[in-house]
ModelCIF file with pLDDT and N, C-alpha, C, O atoms, coordinates in Angstrom:
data_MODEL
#
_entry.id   MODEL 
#
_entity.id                         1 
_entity.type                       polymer 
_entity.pdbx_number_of_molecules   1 
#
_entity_poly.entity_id                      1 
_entity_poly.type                           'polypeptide(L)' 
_entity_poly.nstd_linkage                   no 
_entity_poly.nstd_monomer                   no 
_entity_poly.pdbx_seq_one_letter_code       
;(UNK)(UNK)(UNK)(UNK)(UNK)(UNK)(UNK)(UNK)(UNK)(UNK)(UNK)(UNK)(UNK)(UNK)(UNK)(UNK)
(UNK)(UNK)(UNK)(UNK)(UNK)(UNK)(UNK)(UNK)(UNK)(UNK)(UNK)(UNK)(UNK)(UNK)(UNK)(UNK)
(UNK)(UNK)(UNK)(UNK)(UNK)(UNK)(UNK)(UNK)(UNK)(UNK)(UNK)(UNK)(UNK)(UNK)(UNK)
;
_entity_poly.pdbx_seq_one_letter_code_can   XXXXXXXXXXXXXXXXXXXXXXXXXXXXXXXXXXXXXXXXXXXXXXX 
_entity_poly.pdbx_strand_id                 A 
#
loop_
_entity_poly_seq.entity_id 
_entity_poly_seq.num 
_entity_poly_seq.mon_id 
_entity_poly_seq.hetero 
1 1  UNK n 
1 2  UNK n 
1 3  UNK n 
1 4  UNK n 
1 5  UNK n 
1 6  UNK n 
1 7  UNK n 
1 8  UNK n 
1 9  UNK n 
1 10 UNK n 
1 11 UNK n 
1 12 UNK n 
1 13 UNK n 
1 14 UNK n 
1 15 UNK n 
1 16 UNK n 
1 17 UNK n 
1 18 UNK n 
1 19 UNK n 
1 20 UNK n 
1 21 UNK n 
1 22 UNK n 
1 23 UNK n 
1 24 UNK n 
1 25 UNK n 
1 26 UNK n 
1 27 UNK n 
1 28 UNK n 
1 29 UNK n 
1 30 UNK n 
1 31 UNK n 
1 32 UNK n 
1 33 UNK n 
1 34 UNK n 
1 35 UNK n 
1 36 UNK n 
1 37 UNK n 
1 38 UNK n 
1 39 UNK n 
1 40 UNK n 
1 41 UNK n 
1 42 UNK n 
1 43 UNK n 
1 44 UNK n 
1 45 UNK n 
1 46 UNK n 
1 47 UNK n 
#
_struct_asym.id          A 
_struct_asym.entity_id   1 
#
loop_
_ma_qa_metric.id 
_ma_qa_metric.mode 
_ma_qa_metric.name 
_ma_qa_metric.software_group_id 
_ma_qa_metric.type 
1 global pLDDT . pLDDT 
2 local  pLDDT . pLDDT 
#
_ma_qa_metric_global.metric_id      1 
_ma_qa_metric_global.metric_value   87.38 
_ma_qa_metric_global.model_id       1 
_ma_qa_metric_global.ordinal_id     1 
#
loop_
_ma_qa_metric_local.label_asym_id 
_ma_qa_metric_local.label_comp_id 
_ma_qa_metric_local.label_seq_id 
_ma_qa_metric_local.metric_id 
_ma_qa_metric_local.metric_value 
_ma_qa_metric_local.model_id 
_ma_qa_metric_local.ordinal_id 
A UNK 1  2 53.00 1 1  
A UNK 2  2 49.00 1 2  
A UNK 3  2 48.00 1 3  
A UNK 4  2 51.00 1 4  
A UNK 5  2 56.00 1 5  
A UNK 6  2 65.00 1 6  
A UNK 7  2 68.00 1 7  
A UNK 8  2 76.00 1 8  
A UNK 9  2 80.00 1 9  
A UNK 10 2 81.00 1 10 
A UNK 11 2 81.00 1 11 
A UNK 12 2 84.00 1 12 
A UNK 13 2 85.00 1 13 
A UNK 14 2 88.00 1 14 
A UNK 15 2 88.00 1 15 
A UNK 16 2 90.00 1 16 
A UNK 17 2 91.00 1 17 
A UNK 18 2 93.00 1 18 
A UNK 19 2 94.00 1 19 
A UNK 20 2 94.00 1 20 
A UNK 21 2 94.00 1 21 
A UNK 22 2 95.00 1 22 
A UNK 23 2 96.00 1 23 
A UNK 24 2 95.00 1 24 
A UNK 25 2 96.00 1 25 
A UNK 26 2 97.00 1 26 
A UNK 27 2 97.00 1 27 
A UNK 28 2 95.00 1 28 
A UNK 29 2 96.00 1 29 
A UNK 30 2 97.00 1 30 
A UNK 31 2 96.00 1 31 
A UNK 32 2 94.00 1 32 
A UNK 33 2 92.00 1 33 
A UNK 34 2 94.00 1 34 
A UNK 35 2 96.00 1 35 
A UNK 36 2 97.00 1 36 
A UNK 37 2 97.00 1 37 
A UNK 38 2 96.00 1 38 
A UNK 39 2 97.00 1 39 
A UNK 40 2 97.00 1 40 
A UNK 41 2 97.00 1 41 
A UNK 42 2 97.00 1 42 
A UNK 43 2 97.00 1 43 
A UNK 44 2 97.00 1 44 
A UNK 45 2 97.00 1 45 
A UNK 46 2 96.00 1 46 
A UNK 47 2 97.00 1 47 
#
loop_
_atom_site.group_PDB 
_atom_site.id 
_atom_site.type_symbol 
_atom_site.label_atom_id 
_atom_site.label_alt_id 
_atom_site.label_comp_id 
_atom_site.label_asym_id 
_atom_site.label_entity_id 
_atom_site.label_seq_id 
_atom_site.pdbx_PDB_ins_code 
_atom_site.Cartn_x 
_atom_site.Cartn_y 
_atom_site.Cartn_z 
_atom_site.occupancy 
_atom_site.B_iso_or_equiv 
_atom_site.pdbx_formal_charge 
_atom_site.auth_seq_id 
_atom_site.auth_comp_id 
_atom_site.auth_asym_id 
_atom_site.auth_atom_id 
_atom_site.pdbx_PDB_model_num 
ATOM 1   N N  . UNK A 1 1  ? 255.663 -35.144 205.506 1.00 53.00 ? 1  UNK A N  1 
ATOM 2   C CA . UNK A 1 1  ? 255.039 -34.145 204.645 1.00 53.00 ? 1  UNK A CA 1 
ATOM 3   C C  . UNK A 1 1  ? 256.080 -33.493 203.745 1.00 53.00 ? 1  UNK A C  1 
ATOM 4   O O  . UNK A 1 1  ? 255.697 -33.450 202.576 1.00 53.00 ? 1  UNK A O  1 
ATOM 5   N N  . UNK A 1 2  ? 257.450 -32.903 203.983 1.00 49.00 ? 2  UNK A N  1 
ATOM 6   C CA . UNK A 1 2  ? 258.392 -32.751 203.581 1.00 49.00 ? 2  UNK A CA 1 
ATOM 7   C C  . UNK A 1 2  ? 258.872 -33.650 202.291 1.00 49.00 ? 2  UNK A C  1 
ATOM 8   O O  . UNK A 1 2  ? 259.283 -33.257 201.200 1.00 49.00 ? 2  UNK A O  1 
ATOM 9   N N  . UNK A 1 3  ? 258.702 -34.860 202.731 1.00 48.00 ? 3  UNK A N  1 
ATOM 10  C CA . UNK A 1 3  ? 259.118 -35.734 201.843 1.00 48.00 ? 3  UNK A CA 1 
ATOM 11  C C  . UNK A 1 3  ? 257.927 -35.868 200.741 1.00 48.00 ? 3  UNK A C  1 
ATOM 12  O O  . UNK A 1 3  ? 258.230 -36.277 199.620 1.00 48.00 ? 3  UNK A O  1 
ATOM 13  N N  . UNK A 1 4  ? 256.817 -35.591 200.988 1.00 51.00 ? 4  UNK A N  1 
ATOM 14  C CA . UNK A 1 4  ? 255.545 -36.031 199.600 1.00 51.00 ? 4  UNK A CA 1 
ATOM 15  C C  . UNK A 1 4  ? 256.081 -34.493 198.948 1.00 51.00 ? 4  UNK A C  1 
ATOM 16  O O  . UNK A 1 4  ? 256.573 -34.355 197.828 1.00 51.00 ? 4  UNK A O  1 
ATOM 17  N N  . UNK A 1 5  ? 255.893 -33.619 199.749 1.00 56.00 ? 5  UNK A N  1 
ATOM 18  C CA . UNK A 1 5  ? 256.213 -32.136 199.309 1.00 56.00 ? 5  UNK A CA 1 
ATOM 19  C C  . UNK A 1 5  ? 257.136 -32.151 198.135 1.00 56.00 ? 5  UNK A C  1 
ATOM 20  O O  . UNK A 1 5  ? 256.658 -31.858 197.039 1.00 56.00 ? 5  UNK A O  1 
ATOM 21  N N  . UNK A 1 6  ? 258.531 -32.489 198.240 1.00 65.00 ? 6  UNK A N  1 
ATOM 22  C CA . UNK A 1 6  ? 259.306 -32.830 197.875 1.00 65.00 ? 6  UNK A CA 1 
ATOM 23  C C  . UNK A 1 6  ? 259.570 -33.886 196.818 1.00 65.00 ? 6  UNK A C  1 
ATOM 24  O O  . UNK A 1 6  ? 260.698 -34.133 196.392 1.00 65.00 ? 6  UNK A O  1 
ATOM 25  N N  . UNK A 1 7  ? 258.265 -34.602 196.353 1.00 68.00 ? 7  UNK A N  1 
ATOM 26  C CA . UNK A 1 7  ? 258.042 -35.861 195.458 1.00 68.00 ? 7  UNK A CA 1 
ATOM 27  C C  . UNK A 1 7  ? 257.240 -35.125 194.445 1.00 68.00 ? 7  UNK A C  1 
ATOM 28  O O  . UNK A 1 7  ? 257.408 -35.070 193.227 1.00 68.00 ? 7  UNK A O  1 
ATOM 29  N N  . UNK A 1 8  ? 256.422 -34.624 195.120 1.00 76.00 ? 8  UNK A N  1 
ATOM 30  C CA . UNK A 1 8  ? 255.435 -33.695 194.266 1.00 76.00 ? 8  UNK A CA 1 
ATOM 31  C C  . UNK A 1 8  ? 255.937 -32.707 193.317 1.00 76.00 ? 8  UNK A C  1 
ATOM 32  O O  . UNK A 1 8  ? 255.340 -32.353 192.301 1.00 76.00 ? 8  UNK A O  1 
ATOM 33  N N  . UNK A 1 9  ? 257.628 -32.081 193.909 1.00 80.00 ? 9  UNK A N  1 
ATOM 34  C CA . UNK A 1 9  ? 257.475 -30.592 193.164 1.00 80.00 ? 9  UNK A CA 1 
ATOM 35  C C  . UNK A 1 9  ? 258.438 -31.458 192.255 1.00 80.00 ? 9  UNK A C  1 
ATOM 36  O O  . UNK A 1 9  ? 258.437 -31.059 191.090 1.00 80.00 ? 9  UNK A O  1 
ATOM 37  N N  . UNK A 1 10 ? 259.466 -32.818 192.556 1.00 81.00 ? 10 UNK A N  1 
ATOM 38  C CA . UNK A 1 10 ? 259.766 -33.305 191.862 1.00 81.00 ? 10 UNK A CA 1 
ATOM 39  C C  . UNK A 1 10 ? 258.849 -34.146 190.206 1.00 81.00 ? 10 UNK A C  1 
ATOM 40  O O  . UNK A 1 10 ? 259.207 -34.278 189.036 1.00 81.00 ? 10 UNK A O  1 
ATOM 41  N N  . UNK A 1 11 ? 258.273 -34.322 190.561 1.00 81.00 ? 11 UNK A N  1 
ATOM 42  C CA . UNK A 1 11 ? 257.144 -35.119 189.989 1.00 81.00 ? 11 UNK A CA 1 
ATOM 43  C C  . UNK A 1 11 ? 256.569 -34.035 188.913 1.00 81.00 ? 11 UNK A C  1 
ATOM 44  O O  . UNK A 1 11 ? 256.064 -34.496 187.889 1.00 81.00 ? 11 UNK A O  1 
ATOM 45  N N  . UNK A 1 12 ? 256.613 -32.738 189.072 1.00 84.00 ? 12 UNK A N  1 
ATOM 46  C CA . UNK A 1 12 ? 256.107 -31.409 188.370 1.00 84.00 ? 12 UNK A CA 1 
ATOM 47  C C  . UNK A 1 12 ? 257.121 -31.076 187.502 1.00 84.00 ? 12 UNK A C  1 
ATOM 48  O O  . UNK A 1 12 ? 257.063 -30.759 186.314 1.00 84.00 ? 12 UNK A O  1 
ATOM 49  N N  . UNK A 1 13 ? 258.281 -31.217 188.424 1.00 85.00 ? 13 UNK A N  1 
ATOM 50  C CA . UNK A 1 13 ? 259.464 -30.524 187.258 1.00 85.00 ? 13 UNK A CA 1 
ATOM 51  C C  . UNK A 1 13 ? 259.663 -31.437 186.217 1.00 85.00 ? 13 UNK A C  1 
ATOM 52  O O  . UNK A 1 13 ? 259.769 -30.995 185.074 1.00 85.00 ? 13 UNK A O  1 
ATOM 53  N N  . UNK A 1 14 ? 259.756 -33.106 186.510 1.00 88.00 ? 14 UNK A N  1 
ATOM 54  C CA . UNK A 1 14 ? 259.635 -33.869 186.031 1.00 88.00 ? 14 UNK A CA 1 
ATOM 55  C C  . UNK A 1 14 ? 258.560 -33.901 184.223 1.00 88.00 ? 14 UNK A C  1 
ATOM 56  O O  . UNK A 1 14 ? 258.795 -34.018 183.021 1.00 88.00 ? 14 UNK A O  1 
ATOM 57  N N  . UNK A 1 15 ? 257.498 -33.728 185.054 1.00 88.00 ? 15 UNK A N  1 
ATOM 58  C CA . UNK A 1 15 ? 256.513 -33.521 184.038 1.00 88.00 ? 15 UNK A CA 1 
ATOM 59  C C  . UNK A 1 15 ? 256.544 -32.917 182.518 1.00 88.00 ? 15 UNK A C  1 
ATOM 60  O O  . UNK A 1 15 ? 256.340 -33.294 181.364 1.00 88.00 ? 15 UNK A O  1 
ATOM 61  N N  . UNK A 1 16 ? 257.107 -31.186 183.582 1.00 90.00 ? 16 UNK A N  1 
ATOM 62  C CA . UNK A 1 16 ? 257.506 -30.181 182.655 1.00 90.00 ? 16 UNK A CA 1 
ATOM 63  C C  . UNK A 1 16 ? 258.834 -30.360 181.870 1.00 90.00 ? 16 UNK A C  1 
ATOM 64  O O  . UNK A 1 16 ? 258.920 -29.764 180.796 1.00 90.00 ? 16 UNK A O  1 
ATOM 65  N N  . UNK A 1 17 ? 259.667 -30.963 182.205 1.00 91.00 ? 17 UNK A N  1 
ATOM 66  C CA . UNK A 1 17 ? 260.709 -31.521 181.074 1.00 91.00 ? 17 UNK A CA 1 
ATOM 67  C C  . UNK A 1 17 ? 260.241 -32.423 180.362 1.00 91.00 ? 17 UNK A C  1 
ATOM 68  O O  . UNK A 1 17 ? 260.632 -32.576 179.204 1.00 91.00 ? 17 UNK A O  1 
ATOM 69  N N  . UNK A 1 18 ? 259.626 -32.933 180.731 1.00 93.00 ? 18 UNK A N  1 
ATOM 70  C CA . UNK A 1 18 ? 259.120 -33.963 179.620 1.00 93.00 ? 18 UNK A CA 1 
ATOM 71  C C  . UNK A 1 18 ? 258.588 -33.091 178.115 1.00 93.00 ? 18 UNK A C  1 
ATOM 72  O O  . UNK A 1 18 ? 258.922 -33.244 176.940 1.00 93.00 ? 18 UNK A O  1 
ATOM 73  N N  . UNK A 1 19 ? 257.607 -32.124 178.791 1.00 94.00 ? 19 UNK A N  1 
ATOM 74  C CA . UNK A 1 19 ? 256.493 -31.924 177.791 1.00 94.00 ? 19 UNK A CA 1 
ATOM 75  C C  . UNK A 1 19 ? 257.550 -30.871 176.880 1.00 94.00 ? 19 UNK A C  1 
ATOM 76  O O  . UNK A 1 19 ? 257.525 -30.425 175.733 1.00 94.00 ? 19 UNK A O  1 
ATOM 77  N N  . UNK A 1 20 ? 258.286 -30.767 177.812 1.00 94.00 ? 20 UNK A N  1 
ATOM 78  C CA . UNK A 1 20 ? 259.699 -29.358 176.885 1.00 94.00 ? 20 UNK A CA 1 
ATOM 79  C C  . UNK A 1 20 ? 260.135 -29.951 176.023 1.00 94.00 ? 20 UNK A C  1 
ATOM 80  O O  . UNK A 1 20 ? 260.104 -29.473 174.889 1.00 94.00 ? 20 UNK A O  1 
ATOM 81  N N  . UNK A 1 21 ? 260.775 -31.385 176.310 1.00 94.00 ? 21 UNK A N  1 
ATOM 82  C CA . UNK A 1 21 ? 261.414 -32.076 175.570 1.00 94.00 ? 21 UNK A CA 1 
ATOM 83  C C  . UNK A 1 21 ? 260.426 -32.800 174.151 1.00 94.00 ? 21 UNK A C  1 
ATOM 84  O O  . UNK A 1 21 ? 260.677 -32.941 172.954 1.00 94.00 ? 21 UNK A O  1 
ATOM 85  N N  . UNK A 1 22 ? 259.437 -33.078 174.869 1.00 95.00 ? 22 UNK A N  1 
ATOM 86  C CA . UNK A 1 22 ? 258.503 -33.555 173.580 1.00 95.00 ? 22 UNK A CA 1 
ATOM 87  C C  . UNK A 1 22 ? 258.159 -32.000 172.594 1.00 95.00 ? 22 UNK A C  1 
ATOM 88  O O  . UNK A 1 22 ? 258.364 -31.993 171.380 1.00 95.00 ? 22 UNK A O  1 
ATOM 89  N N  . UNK A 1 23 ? 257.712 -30.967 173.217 1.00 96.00 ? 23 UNK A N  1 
ATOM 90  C CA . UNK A 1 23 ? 257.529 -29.988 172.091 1.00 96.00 ? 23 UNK A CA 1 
ATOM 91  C C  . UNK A 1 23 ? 258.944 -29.487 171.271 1.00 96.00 ? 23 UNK A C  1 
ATOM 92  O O  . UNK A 1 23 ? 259.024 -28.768 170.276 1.00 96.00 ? 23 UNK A O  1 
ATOM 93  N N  . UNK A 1 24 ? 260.062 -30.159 172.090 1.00 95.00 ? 24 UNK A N  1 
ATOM 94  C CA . UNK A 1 24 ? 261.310 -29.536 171.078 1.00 95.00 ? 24 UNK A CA 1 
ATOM 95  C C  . UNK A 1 24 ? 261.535 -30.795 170.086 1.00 95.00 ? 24 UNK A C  1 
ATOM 96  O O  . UNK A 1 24 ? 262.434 -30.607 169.266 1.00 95.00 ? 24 UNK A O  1 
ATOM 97  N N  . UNK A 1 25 ? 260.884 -32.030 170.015 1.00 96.00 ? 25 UNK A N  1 
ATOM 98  C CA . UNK A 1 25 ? 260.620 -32.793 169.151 1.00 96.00 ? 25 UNK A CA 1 
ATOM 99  C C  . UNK A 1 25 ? 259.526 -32.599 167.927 1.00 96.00 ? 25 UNK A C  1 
ATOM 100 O O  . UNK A 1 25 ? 259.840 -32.832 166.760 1.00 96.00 ? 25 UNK A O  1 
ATOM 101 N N  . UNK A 1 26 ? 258.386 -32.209 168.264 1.00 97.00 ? 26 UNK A N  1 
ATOM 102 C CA . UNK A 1 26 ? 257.572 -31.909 167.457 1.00 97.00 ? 26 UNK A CA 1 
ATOM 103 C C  . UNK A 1 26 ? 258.711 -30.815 166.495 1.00 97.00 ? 26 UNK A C  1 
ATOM 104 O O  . UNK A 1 26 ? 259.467 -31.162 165.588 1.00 97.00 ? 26 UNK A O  1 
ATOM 105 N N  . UNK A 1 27 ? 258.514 -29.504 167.036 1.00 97.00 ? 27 UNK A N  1 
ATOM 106 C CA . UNK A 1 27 ? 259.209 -28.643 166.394 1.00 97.00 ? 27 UNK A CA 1 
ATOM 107 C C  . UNK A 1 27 ? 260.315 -29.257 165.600 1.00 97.00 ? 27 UNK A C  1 
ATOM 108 O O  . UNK A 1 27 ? 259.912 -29.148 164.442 1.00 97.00 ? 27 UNK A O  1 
ATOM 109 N N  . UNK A 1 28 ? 261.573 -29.888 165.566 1.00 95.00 ? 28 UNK A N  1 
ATOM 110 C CA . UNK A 1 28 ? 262.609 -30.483 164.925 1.00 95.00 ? 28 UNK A CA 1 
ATOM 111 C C  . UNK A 1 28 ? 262.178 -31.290 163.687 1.00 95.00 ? 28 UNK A C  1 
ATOM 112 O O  . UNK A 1 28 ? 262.500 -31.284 162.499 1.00 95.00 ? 28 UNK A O  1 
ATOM 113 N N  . UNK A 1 29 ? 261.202 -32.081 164.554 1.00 96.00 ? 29 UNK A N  1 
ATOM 114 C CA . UNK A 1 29 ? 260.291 -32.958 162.760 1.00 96.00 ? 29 UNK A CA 1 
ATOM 115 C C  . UNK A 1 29 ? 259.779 -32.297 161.840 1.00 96.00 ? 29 UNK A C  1 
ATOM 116 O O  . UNK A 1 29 ? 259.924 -32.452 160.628 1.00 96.00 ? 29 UNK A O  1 
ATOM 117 N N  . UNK A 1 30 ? 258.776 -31.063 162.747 1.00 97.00 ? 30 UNK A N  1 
ATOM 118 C CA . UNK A 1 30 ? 258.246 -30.464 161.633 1.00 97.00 ? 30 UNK A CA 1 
ATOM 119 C C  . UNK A 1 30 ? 259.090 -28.898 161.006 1.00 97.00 ? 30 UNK A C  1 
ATOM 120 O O  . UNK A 1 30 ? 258.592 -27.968 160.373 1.00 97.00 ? 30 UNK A O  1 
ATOM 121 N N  . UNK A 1 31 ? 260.500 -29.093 161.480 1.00 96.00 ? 31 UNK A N  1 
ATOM 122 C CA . UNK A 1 31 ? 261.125 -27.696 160.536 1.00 96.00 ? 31 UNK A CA 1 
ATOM 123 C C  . UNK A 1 31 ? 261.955 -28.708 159.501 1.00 96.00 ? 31 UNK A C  1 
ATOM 124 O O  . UNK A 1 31 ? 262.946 -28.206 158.971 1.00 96.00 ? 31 UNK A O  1 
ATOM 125 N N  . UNK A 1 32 ? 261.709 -29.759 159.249 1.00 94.00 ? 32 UNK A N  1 
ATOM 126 C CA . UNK A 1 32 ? 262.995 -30.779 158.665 1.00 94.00 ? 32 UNK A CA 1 
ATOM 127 C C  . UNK A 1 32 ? 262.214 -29.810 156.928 1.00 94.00 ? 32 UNK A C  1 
ATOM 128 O O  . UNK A 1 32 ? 263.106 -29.235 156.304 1.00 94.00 ? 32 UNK A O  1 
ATOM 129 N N  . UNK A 1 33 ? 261.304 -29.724 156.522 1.00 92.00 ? 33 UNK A N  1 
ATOM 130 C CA . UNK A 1 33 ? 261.609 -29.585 155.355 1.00 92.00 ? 33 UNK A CA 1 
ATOM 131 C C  . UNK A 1 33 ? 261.803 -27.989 155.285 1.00 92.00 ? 33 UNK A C  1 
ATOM 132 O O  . UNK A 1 33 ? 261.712 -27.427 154.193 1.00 92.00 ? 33 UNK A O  1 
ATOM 133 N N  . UNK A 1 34 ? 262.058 -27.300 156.400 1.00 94.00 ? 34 UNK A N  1 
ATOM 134 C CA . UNK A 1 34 ? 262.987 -25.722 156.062 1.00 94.00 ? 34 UNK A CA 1 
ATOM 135 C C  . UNK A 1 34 ? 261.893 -24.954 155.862 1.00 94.00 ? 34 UNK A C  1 
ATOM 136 O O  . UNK A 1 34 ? 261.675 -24.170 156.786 1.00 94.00 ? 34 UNK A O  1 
ATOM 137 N N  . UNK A 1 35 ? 261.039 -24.920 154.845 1.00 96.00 ? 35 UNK A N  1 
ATOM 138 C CA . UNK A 1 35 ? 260.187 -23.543 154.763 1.00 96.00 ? 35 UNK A CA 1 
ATOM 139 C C  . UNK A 1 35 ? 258.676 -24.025 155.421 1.00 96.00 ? 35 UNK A C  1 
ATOM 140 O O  . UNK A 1 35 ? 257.659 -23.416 155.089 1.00 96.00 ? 35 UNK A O  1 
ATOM 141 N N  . UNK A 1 36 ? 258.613 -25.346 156.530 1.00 97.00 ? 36 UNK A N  1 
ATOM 142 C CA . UNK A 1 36 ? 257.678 -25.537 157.365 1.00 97.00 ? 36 UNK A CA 1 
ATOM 143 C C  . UNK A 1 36 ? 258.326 -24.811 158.905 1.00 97.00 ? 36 UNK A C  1 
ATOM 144 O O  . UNK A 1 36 ? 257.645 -24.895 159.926 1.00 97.00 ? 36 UNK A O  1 
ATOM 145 N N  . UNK A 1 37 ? 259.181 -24.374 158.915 1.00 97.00 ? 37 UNK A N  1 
ATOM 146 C CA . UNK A 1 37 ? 260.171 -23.945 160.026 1.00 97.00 ? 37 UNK A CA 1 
ATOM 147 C C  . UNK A 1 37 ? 258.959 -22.660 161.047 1.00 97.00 ? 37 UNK A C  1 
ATOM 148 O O  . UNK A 1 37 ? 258.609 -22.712 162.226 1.00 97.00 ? 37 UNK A O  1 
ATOM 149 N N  . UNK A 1 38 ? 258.651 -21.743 160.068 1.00 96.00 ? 38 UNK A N  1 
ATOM 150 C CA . UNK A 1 38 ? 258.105 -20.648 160.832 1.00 96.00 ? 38 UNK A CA 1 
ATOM 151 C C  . UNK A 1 38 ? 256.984 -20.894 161.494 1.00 96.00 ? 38 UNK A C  1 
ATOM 152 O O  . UNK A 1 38 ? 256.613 -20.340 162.528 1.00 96.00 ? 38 UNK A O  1 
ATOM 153 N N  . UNK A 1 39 ? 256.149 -22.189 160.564 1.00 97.00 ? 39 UNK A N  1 
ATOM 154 C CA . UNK A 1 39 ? 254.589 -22.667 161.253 1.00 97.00 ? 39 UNK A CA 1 
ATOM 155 C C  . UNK A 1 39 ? 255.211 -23.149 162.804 1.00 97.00 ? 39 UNK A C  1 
ATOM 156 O O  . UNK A 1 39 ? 254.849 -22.790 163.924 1.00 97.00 ? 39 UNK A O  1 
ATOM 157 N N  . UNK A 1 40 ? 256.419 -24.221 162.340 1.00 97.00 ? 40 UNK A N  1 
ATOM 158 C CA . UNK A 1 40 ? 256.849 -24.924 163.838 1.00 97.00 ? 40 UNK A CA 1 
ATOM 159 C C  . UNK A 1 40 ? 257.191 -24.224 164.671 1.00 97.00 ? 40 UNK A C  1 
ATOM 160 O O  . UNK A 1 40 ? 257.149 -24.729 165.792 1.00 97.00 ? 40 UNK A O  1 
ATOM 161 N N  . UNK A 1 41 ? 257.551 -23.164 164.605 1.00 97.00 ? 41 UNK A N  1 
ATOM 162 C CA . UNK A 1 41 ? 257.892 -22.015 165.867 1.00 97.00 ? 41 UNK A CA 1 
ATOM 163 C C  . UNK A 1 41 ? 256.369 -21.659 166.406 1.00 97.00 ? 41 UNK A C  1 
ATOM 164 O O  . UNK A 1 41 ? 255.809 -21.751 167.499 1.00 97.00 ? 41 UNK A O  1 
ATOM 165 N N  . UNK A 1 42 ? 255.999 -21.227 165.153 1.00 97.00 ? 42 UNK A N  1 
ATOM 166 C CA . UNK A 1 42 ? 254.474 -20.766 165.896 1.00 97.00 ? 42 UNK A CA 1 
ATOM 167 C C  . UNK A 1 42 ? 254.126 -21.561 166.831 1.00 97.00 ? 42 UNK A C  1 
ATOM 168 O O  . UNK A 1 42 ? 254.278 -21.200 167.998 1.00 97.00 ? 42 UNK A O  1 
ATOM 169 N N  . UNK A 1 43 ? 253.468 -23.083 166.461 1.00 97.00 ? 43 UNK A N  1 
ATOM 170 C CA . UNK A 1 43 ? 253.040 -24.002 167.158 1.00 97.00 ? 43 UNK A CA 1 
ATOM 171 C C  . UNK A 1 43 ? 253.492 -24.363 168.522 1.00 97.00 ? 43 UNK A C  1 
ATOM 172 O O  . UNK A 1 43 ? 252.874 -24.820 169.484 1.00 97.00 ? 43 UNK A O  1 
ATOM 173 N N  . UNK A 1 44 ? 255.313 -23.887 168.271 1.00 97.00 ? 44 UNK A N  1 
ATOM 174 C CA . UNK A 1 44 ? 255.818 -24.296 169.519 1.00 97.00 ? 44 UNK A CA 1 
ATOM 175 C C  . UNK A 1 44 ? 255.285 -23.237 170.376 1.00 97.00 ? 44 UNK A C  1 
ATOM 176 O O  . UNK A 1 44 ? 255.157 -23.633 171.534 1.00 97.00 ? 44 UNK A O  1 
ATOM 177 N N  . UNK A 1 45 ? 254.975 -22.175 170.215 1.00 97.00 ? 45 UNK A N  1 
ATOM 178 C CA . UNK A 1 45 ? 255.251 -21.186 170.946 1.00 97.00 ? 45 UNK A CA 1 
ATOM 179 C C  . UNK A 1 45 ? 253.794 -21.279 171.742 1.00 97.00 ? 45 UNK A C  1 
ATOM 180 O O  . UNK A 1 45 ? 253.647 -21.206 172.962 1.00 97.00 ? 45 UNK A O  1 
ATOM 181 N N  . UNK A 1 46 ? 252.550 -21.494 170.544 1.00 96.00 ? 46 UNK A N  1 
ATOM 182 C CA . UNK A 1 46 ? 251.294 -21.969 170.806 1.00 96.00 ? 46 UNK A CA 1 
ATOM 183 C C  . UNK A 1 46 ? 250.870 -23.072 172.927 1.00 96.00 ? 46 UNK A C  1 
ATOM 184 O O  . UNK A 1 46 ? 250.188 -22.942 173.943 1.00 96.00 ? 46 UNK A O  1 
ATOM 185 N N  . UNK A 1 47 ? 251.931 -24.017 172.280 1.00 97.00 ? 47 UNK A N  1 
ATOM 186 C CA . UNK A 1 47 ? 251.818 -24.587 173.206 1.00 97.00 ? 47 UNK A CA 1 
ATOM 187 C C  . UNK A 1 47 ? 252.730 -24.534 174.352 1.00 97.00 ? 47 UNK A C  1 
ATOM 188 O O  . UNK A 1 47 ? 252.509 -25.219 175.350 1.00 97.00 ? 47 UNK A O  1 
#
């Protein structure tokens, strides 16, 4: 039990870097032309 326990919270943190890492992608593409910058914060922040 320890061990699924342990797969699971891995498997979560896992997840959640992912989706960190993908919304700090979105954001980066969409500030590339500079005065789209403030929408991409919003959005990031959105999600």
């Amino acid at each position: 039990e320890f061990l699924m326990g342990s797969g699971k919270r891995f498997f979560e943190f896992a997840t959640k870097l992912a989706e960190l890492m993908w919304v700090n992608v979105l954001t980066i593409l969409c500030s590339i032309p500079v005065i789209t910058a403030g929408c991409a914060i919003t959005s990031m922040h959105h999600v």
